[in-house]
N, C-alpha and C. Protein backbone atom coordinates (compact mmCIF):
# COMPACT_ATOMS: atom_id res chain seq x y z
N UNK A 1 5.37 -41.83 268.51
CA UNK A 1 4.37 -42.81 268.17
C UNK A 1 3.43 -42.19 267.13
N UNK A 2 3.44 -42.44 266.20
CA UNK A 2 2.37 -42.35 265.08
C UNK A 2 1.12 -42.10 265.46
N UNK A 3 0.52 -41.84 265.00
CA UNK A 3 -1.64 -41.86 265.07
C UNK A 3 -2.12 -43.13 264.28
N UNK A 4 -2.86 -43.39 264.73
CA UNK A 4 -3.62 -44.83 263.88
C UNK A 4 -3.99 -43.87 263.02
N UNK A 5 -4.25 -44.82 262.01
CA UNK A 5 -4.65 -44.57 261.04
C UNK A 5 -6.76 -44.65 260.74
N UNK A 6 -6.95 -43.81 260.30
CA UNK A 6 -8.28 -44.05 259.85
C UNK A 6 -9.07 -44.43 258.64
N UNK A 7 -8.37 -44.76 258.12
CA UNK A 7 -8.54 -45.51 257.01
C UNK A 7 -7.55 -46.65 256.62
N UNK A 8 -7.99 -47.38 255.62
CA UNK A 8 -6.32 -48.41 255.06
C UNK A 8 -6.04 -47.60 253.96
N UNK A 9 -4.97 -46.28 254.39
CA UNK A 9 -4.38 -45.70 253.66
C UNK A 9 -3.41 -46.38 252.09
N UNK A 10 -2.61 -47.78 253.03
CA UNK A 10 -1.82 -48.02 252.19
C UNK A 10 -2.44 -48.83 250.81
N UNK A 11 -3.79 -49.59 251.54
CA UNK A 11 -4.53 -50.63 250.43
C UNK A 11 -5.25 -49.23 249.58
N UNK A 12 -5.80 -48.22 249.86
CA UNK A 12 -6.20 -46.92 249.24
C UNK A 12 -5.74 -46.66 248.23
N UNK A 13 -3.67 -46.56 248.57
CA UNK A 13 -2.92 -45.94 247.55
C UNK A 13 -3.10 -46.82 246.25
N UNK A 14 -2.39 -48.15 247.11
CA UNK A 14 -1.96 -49.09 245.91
C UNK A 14 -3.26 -49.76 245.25
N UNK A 15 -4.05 -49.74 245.82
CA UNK A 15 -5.57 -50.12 244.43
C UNK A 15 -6.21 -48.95 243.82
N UNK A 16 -5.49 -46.85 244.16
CA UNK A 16 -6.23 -46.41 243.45
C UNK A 16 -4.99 -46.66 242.15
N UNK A 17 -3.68 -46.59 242.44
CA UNK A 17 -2.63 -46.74 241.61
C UNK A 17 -2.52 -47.49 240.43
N UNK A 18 -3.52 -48.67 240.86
CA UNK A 18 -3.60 -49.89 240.16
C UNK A 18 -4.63 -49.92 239.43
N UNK A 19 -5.89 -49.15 239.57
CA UNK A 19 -6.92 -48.85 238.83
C UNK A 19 -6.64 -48.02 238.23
N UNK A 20 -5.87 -46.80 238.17
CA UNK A 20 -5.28 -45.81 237.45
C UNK A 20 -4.21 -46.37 236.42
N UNK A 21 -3.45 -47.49 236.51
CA UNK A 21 -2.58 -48.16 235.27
C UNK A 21 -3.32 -48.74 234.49
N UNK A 22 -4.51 -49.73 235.17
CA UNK A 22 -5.28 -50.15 233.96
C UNK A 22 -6.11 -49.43 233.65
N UNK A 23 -6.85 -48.47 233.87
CA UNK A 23 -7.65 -47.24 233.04
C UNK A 23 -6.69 -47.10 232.18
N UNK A 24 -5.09 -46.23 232.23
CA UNK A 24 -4.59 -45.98 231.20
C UNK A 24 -4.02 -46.88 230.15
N UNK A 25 -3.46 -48.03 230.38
CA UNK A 25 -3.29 -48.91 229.44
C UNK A 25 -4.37 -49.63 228.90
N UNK A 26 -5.71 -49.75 229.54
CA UNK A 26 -6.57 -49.90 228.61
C UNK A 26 -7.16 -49.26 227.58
N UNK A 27 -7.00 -48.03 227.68
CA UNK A 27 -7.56 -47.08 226.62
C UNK A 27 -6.15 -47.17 225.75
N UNK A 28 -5.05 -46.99 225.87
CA UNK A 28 -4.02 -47.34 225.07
C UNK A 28 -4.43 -48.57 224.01
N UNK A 29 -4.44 -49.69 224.85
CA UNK A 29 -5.11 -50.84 223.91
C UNK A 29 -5.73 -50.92 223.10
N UNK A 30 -7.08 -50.05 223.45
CA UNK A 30 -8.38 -50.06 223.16
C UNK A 30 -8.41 -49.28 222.04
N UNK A 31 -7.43 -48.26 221.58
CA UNK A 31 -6.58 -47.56 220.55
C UNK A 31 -6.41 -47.99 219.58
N UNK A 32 -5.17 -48.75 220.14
CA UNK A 32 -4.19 -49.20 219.55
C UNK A 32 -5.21 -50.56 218.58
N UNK A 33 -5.88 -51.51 219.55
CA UNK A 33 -6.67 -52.31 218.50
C UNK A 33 -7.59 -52.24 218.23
N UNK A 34 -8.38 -50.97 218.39
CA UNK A 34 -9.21 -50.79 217.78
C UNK A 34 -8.87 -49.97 216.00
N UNK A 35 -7.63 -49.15 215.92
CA UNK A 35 -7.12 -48.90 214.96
C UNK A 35 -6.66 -50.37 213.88
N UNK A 36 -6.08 -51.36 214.81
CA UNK A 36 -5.74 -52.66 214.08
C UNK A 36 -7.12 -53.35 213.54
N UNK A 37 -7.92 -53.44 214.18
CA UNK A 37 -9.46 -53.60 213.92
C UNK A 37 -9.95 -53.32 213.01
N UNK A 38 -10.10 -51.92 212.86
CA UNK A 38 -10.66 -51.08 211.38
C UNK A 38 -9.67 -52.10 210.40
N UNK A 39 -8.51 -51.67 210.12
CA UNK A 39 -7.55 -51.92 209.07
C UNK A 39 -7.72 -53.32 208.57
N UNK A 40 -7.51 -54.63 210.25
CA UNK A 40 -7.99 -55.29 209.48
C UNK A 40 -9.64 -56.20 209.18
N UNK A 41 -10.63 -55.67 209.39
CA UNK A 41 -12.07 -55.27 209.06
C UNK A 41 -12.00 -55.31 207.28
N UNK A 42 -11.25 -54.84 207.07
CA UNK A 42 -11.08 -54.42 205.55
C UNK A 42 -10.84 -55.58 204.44
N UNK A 43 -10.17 -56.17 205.37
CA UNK A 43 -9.27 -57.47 204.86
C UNK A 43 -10.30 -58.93 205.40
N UNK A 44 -10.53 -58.77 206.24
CA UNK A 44 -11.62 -60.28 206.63
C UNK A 44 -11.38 -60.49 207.92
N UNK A 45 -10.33 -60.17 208.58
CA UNK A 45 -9.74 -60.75 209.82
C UNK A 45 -10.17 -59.72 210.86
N UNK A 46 -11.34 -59.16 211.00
CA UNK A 46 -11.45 -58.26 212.44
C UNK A 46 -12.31 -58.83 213.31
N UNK A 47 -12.57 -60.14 212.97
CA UNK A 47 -13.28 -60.53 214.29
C UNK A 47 -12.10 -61.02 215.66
N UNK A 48 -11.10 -61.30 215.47
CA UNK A 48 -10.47 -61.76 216.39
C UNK A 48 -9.75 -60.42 217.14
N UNK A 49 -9.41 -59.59 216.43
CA UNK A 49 -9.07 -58.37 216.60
C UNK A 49 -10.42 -57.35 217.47
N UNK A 50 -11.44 -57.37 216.96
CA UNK A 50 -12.48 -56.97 217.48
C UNK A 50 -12.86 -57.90 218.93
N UNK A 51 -12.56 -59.11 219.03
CA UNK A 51 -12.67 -59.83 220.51
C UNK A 51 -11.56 -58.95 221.41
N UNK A 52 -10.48 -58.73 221.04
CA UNK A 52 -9.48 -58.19 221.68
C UNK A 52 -9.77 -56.87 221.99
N UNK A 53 -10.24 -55.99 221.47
CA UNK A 53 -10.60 -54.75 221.54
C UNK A 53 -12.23 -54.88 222.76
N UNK A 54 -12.56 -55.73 222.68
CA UNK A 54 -14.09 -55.66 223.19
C UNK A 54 -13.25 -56.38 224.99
N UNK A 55 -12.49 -57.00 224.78
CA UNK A 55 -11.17 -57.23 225.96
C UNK A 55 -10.89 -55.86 226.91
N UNK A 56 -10.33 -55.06 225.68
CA UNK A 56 -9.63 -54.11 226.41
C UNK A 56 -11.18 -52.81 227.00
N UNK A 57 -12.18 -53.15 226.07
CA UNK A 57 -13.05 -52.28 226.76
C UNK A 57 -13.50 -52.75 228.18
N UNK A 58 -13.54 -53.93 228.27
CA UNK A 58 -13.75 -54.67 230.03
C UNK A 58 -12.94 -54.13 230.86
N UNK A 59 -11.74 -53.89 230.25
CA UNK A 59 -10.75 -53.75 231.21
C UNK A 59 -10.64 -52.42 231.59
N UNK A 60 -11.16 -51.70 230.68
CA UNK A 60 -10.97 -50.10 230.84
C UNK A 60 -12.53 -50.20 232.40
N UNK A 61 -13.41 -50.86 231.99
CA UNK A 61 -14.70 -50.79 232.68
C UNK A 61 -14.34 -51.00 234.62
N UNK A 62 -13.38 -52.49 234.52
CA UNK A 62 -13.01 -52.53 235.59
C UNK A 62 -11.35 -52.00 236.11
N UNK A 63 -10.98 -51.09 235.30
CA UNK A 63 -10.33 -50.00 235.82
C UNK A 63 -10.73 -48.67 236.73
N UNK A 64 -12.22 -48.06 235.84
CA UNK A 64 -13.12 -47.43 236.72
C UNK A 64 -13.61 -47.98 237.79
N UNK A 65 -14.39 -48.69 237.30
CA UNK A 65 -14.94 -49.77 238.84
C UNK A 65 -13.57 -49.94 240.14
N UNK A 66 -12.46 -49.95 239.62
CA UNK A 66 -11.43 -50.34 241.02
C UNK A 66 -11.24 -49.20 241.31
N UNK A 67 -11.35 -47.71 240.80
CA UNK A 67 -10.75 -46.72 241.12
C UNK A 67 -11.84 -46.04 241.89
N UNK A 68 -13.23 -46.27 241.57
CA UNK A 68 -14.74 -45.97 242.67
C UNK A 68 -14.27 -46.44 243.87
N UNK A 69 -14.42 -47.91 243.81
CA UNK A 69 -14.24 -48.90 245.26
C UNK A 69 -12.83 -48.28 245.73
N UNK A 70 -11.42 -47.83 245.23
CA UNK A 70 -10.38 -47.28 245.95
C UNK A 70 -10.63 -46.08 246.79
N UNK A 71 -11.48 -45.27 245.81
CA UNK A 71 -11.89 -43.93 246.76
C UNK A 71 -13.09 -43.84 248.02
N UNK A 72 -13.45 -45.28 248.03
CA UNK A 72 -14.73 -46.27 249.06
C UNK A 72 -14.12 -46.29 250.13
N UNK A 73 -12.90 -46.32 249.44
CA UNK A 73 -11.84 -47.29 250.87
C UNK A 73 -11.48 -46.27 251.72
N UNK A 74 -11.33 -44.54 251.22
CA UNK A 74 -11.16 -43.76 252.48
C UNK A 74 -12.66 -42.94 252.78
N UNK A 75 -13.56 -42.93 251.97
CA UNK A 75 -14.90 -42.39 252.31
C UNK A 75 -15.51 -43.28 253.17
N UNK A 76 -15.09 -44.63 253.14
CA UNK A 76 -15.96 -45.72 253.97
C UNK A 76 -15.40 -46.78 254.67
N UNK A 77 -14.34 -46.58 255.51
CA UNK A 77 -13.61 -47.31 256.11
C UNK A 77 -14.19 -48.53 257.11
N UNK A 78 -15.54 -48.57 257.22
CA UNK A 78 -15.87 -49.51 257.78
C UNK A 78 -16.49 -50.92 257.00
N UNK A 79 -16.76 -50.11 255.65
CA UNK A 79 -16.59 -51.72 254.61
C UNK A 79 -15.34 -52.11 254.11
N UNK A 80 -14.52 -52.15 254.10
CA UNK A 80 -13.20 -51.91 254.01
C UNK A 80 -12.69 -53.63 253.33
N UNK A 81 -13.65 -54.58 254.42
CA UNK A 81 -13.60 -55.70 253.48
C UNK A 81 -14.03 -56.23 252.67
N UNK A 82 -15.26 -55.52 252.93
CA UNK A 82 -16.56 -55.77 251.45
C UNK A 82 -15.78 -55.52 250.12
N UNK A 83 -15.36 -53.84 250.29
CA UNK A 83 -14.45 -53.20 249.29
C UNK A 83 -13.50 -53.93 248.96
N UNK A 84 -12.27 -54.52 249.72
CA UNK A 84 -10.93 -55.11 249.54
C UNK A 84 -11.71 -56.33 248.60
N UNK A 85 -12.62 -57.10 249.02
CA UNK A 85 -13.27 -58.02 248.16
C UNK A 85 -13.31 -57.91 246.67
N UNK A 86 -14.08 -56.85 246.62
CA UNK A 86 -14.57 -56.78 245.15
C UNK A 86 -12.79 -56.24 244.65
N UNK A 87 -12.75 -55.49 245.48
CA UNK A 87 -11.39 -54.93 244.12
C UNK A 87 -10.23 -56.02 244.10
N UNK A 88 -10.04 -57.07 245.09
CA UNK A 88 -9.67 -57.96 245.01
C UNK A 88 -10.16 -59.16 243.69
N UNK A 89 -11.36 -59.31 243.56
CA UNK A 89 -11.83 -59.71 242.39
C UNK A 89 -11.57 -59.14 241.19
N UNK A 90 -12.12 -57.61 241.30
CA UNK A 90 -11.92 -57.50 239.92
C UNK A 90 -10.40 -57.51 239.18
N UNK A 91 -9.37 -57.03 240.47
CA UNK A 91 -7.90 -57.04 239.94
C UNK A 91 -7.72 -58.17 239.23
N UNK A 92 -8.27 -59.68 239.98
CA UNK A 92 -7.72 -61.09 239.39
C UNK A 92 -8.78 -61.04 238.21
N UNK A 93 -9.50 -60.31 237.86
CA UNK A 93 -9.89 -60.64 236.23
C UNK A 93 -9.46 -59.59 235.13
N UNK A 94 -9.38 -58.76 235.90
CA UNK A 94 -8.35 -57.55 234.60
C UNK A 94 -6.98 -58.40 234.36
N UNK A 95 -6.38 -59.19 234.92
CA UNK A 95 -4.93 -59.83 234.26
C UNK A 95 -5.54 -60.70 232.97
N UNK A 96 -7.12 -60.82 232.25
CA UNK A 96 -7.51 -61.41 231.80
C UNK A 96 -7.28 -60.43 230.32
N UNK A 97 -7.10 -59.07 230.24
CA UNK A 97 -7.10 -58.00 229.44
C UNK A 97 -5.91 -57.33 229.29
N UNK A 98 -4.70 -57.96 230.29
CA UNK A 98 -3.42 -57.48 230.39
C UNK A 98 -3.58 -56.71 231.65
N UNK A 99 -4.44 -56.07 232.57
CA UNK A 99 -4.25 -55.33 233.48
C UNK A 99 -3.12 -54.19 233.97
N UNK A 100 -3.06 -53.36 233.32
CA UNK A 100 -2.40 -52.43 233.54
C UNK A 100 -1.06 -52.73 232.85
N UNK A 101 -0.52 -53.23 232.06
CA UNK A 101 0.66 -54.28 231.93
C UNK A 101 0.72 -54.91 233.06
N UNK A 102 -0.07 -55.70 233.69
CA UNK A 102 -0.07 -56.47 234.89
C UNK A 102 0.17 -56.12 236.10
N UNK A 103 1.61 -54.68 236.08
CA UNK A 103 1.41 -54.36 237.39
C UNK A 103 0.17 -53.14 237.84
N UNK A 104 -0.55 -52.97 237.28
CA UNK A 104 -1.71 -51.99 237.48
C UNK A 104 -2.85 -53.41 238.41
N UNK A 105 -2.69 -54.47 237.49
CA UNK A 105 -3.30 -55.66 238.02
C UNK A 105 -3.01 -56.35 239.54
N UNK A 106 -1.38 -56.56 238.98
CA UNK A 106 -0.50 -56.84 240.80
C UNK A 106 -0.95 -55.15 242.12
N UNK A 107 -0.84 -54.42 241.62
CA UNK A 107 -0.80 -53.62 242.52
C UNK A 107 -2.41 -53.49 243.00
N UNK A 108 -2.99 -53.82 242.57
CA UNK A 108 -4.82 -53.81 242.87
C UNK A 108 -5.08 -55.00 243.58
N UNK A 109 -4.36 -55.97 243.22
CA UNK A 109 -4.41 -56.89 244.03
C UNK A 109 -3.74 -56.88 245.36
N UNK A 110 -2.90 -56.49 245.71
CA UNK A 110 -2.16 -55.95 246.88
C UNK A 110 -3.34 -55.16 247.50
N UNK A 111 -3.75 -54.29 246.90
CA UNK A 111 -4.48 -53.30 247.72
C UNK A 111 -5.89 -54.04 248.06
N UNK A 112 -6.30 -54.52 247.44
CA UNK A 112 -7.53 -55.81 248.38
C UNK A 112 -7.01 -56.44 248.85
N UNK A 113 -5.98 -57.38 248.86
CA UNK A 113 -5.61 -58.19 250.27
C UNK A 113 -5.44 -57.21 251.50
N UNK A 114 -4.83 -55.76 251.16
CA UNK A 114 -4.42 -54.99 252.44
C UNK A 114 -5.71 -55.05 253.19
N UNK A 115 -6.64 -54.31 252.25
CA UNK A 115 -7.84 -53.59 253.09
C UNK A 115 -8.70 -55.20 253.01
N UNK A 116 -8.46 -56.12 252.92
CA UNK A 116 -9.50 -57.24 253.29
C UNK A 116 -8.53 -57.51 255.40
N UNK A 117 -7.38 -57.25 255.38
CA UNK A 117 -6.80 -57.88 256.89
C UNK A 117 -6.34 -56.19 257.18
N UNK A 118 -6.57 -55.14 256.90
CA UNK A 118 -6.87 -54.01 257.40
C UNK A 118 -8.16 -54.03 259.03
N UNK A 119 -7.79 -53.44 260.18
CA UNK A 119 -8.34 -53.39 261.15
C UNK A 119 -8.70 -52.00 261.40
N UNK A 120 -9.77 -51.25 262.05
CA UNK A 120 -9.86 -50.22 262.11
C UNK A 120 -9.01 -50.07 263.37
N UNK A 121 -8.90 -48.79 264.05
CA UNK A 121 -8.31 -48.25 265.13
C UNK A 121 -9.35 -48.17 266.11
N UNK A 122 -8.81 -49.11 267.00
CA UNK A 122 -9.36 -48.77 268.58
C UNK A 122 -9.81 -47.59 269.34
N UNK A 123 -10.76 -47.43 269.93
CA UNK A 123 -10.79 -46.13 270.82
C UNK A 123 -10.10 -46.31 272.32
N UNK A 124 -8.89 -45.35 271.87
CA UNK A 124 -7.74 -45.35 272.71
C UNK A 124 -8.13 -44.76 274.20
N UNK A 125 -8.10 -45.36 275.19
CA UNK A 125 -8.90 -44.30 276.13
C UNK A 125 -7.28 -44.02 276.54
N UNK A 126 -7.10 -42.93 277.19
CA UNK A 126 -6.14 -42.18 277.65
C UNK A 126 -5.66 -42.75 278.97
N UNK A 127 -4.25 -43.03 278.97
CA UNK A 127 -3.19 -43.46 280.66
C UNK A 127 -3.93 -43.02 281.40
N UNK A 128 -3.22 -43.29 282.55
CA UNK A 128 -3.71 -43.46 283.59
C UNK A 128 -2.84 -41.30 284.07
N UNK A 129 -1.70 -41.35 283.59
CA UNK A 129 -1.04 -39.97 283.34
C UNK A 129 -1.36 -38.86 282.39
N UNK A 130 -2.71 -39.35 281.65
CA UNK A 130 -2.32 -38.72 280.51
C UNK A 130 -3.96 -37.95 280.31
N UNK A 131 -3.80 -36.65 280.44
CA UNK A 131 -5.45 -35.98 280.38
C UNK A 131 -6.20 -35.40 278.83
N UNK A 132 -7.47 -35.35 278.77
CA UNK A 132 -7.68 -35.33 276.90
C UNK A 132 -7.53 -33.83 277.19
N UNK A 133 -7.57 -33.50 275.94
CA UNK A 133 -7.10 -31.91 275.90
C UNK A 133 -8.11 -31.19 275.72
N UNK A 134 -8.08 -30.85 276.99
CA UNK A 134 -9.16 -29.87 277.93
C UNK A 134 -8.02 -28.31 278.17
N UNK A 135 -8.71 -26.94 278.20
CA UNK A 135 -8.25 -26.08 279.04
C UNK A 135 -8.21 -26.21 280.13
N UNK A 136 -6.83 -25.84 281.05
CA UNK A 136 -6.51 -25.74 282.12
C UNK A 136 -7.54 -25.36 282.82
N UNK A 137 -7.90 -25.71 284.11
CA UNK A 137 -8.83 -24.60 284.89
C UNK A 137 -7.94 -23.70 286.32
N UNK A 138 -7.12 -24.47 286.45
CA UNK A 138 -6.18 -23.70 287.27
C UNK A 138 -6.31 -24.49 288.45
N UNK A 139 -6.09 -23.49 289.51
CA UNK A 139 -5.65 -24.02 290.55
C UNK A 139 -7.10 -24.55 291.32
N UNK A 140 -8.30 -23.96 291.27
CA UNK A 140 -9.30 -24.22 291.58
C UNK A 140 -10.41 -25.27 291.13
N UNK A 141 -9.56 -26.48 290.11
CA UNK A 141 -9.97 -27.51 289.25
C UNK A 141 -10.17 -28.50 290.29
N UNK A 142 -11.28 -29.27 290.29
CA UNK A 142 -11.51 -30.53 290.87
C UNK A 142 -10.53 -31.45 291.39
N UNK A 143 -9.25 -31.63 290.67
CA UNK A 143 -8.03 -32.54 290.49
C UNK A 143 -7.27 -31.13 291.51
N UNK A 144 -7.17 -30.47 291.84
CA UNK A 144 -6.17 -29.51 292.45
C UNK A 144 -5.06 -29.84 291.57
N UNK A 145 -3.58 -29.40 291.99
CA UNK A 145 -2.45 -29.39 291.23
C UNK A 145 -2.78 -28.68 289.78
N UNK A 146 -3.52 -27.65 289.63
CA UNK A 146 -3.67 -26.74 288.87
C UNK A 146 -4.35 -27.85 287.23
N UNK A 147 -4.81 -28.87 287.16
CA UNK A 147 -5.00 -29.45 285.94
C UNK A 147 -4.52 -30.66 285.66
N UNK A 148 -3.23 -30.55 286.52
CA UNK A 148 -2.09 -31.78 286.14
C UNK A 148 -2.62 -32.91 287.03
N UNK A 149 -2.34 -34.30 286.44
CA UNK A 149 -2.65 -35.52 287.27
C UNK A 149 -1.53 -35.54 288.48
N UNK A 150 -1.65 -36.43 289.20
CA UNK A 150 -1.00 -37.05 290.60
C UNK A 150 0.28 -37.54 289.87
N UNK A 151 1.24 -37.57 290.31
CA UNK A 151 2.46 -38.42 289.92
C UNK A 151 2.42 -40.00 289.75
N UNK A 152 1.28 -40.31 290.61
CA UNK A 152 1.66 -41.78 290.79
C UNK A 152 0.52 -42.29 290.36
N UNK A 153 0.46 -44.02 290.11
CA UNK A 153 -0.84 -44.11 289.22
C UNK A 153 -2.00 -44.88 290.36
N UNK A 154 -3.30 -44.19 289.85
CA UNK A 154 -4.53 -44.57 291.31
C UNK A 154 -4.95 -45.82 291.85
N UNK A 155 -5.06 -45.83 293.13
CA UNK A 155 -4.65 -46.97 293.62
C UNK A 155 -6.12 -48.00 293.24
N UNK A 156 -6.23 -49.48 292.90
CA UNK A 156 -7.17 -50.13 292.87
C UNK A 156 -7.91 -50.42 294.00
C-alpha cells in the first residue's frame, strides 16, 4: 500500500511542466518577433507585429506566474484549490499567446483541474493490530506480551 500523498504531487508536476513550456516558448516568440518587429518597424508595418510581441511578453509573464503558484502547490498544500484556481485561469488565457505550443497550456490546465478535486490525506489512526512506532519496552510494558498487541481484536 502506498503512503498518501502530501501534496497534489501529480497537479505539481504537470502545471510546473506547463509553466516551464510556456516560459520557454514564449521567450522563443518574444525573439523571434521581436526580431520581425525591428525589421519590419523599418518598413511601416510593426505595429501589428509589435501587438504580437507585446502577446508573447504576457505570456512569458503568466508562464512565471504558473510556475510560482506550481511550486505553492507543494509548499502549501492546503490552498491547493485557491492555487489549482488561478493556474487554472491563467493556463486558459496563455492559449491566447500560443501557450507553450499549447501543450505547455493543456498541461497547466490539467494541473489546476488536478489540484482544484485534489483532497488532502486523512489522519490515519492505526488498526486495531497495528502499534505506532514506539521502542519495544519488553516484557514489563503495560500491554504484557513484550510490546506486541493481543491476537484478537478488543471487545466493544
Amino acid at each position: 500500500m502506498a503512503a498518501a500523498e502530501t501534496y497534489p504531487r501529480t497537479a505539481y508536476l504537470l502545471s510546473l511542466i506547463g509553466g516551464i513550456l510556456i516560459l520557454v516558448f514564449s521567450i522563443i516568440y518574444a525573439i523571434i518577433l521581436f526580431a520581425i518587429a525591428s525589421l519590419f518597424a523599418a518598413v511601416g508595418f510593426g505595429l501589428g507585429v509589435g501587438l504580437a510581441v507585446g502577446l508573447a511578453v504576457l505570456a512569458l509573464v503568466f508562464g512565471l506566474i504558473i510556475i510560482l503558484f506550481a511550486s505553492r502547490l507543494k509548499s502549501n498544500p492546503a490552498g491547493a484549490k485557491t492555487t489549482g484556481a488561478i493556474i487554472l485561469v491563467l493556463a486558459l488565457i496563455s492559449f491566447i499567446g500560443g501557450g507553450g505550443f499549447y501543450i505547455g497550456a493543456i498541461l497547466a490546465l490539467i494541473g489546476g483541474i488536478l489540484a482544484l478535486v485534489w483532497h488532502p490525506p486523512a489522519n490515519v489512526q492505526p488498526a486495531w493490530n497495528q502499534q505506532p512506532m514506539a521502542p519495544s519496552m519488553g516484557a514489563s510494558s503495560p500491554q504484557g506480551w513484550g510490546g506486541q498487541p493481543p491476537a484478537t481484536p478488543p471487545q466493544s
